[in-house]
C-alpha atoms as a PDB file:
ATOM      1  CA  UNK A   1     102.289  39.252  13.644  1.00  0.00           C
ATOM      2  CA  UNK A   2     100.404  42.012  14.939  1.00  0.00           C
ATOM      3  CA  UNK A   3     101.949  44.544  12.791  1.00  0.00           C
ATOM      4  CA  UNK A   4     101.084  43.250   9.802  1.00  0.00           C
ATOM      5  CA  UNK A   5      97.661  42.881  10.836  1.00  0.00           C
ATOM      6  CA  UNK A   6      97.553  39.019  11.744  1.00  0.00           C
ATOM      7  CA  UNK A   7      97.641  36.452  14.448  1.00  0.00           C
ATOM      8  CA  UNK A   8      98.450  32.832  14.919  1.00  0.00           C
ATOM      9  CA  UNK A   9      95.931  30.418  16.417  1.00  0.00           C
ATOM     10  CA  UNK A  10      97.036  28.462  19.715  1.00  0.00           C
ATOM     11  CA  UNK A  11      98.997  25.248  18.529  1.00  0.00           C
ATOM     12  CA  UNK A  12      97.034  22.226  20.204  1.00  0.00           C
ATOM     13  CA  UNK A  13      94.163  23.997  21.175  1.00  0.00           C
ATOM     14  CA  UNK A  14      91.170  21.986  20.273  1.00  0.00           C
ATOM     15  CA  UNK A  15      88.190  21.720  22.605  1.00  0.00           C
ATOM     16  CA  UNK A  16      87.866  24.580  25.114  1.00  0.00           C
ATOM     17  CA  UNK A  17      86.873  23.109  28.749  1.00  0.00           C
ATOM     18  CA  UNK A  18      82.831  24.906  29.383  1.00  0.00           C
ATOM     19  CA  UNK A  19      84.106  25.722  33.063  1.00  0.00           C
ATOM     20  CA  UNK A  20      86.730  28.397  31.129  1.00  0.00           C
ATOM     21  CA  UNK A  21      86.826  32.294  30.816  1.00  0.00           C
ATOM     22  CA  UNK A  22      84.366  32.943  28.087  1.00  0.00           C
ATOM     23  CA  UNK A  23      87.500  34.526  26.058  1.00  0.00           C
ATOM     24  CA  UNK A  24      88.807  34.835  22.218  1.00  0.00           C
ATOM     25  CA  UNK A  25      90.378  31.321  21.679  1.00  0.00           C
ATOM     26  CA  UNK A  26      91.974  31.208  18.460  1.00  0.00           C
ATOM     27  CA  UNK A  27      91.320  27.653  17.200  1.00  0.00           C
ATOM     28  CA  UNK A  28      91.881  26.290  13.683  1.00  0.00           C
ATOM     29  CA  UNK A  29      93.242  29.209  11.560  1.00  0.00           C
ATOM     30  CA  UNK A  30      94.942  32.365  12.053  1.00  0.00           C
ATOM     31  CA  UNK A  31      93.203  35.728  11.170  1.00  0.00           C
ATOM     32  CA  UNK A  32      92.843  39.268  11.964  1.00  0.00           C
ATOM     33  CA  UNK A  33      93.022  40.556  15.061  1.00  0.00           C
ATOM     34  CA  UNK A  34      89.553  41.852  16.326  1.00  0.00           C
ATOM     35  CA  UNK A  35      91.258  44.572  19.242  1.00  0.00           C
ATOM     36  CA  UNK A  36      95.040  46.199  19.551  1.00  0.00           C
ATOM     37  CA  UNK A  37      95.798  44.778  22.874  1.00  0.00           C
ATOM     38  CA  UNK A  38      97.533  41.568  23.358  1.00  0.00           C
ATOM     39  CA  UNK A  39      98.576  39.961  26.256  1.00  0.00           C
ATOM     40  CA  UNK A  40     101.328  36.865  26.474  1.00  0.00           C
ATOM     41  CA  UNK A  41     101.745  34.700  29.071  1.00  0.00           C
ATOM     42  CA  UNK A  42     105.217  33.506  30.337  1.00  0.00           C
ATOM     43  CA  UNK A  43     105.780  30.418  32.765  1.00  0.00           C
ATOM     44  CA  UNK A  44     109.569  29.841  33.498  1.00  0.00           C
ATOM     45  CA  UNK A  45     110.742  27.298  36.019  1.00  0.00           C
ATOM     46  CA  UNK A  46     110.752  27.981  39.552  1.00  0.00           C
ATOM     47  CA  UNK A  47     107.849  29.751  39.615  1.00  0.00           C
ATOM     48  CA  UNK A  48     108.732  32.775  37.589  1.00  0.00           C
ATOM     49  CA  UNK A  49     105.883  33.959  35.762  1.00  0.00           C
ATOM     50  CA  UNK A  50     105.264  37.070  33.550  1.00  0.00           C
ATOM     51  CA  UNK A  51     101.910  38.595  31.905  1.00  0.00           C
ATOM     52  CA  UNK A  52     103.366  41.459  29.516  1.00  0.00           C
ATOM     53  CA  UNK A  53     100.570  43.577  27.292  1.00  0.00           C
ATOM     54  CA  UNK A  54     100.886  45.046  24.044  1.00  0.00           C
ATOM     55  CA  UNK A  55      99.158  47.827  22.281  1.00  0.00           C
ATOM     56  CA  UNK A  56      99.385  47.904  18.861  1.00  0.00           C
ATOM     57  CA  UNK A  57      98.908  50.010  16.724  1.00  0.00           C
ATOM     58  CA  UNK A  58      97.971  50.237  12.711  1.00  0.00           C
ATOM     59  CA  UNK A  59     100.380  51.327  10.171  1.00  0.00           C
END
C-alpha cells in the first residue's frame, strides 16, 4: 500500500476512546499517507510481541 502511495483504514475502528494517544486513526476510508514512516504492530500468543517500522519512500 505504501508504495503506491495509499493506506487502508483500521477495519472496526469506529469511535476512538478520549483517554487515547492523540494519534492518526484512520477511520472510514483509506487515503494518502500524510508521513513515510509506518509502524505495525504484532501480538502473537504467548506473549510475543513485535513493533517493526517502515520508511518509505516515493517512486
Amino acid at each position: 500500500m505504501t508504495r503506491r502511495g495509499w493506506v487502508a483504514p483500521t477495519i472496526n475502528l469506529v469511535n476512538v476512546d478520549p483517554l487515547c494517544a492523540d494519534l492518526d486513526y484512520l477511520i472510514g476510508a483509506g487515503r494518502t499517507p500524510a508521513g513515510s514512516i509506518f509502524m505495525n504492530n504484532n501480538f502473537a500468543f504467548g506473549g510475543i510481541n513485535t513493533s517493526l517500522l517502515f520508511e518509505c519512500q516515493p517512486q
